[in-house]
C-alpha atoms as a PDB file:
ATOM      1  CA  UNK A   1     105.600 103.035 109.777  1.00  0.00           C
ATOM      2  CA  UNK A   2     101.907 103.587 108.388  1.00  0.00           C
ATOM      3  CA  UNK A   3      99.117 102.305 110.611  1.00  0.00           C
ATOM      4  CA  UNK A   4      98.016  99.881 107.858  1.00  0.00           C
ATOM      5  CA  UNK A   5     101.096  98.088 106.959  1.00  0.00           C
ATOM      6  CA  UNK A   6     102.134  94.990 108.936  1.00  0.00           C
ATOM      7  CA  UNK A   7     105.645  94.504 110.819  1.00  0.00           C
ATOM      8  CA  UNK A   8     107.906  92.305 109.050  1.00  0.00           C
ATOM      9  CA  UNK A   9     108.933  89.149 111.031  1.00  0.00           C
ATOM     10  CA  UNK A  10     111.946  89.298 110.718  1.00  0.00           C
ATOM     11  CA  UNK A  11     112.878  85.589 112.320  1.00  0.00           C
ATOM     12  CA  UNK A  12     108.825  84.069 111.261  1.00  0.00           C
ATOM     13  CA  UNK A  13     107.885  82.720 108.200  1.00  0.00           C
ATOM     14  CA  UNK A  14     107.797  84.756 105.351  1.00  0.00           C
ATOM     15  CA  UNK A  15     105.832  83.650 101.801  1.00  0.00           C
ATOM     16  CA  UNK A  16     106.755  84.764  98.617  1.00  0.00           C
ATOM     17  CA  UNK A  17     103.731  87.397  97.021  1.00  0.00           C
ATOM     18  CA  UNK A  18     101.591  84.783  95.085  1.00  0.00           C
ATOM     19  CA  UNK A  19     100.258  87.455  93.174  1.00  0.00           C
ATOM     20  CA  UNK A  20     103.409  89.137  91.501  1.00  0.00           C
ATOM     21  CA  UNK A  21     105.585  86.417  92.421  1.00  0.00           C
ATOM     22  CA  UNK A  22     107.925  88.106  94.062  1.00  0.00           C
ATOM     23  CA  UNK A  23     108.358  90.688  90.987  1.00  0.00           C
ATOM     24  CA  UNK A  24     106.717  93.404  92.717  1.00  0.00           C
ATOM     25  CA  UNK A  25     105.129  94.598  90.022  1.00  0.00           C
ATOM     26  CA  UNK A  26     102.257  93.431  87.840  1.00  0.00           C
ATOM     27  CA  UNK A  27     101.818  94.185  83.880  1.00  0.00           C
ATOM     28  CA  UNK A  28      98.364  95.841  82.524  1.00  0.00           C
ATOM     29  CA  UNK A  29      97.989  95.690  78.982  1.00  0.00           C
ATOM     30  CA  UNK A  30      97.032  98.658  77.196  1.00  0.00           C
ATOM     31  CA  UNK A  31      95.512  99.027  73.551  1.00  0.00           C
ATOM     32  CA  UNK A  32      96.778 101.910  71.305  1.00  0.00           C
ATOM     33  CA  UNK A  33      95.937 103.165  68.251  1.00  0.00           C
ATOM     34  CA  UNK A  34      98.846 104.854  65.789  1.00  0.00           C
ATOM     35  CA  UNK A  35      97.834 106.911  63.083  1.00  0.00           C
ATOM     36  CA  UNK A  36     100.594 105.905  60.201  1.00  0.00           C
ATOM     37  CA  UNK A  37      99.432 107.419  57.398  1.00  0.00           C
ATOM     38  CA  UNK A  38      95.949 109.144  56.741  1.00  0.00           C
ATOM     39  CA  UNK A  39      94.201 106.343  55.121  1.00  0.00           C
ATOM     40  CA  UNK A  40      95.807 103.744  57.924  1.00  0.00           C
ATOM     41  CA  UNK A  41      95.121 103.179  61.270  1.00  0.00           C
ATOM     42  CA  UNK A  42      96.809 100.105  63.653  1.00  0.00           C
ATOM     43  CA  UNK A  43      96.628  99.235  66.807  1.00  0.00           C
ATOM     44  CA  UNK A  44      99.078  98.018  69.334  1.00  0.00           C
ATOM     45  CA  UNK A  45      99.257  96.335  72.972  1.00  0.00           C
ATOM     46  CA  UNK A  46     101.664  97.673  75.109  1.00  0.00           C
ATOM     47  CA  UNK A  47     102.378  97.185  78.813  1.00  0.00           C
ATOM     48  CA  UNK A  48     102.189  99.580  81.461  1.00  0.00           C
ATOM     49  CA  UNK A  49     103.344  98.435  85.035  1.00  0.00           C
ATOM     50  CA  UNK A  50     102.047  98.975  88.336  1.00  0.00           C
ATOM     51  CA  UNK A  51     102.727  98.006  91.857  1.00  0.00           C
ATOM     52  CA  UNK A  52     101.040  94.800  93.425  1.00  0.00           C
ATOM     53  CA  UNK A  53      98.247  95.396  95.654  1.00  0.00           C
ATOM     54  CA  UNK A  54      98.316  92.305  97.599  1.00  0.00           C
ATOM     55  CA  UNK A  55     101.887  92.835  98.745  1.00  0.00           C
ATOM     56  CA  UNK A  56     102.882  96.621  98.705  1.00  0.00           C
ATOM     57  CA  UNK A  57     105.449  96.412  96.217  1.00  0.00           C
ATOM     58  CA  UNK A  58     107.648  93.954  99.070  1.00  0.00           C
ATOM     59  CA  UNK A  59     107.649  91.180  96.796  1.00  0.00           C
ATOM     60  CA  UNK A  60     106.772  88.992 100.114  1.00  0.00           C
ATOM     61  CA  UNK A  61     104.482  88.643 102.444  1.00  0.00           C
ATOM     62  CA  UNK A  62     104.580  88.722 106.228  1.00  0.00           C
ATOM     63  CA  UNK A  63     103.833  85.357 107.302  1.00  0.00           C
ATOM     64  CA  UNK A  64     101.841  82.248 105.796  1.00  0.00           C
ATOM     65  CA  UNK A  65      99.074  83.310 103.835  1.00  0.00           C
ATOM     66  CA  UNK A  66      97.811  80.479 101.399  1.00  0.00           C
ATOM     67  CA  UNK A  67      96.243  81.616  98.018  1.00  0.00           C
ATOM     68  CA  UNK A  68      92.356  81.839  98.513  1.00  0.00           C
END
């Protein structure tokens, strides 16, 4: 186990990630531009995902820890 990660308890409370909600990742929306034709240009969002950084990628999080 990494130094920095926490034990899960595994008969303690546990909270659901109030950042992801329990998802365990989070979407970033991204701008693009597509060149259709030559005289056209349009742009699109699309989402890219990445892990949560408040809980690891878990989903949960060891413990009580109220939203701040």
């Amino acid at each position: 186990m990494p130094d920095n990660e926490e034990p899960d308890l595994a008969g303690g409370p546990n909270a659901l990630c109030f950042t992801c909600g329990g998802l365990r990742k989070l979407s970033e929306p991204r701008i693009y531009v597509v060149q259709a034709t030559e005289d056209m240009q349009t742009g699109m969002t699309m989402a890219e995902w990445r892990t949560c950084p408040q809980c690891g990628g878990k989903g949960h999080l060891s413990g009580l820890h109220p939203p701040a």
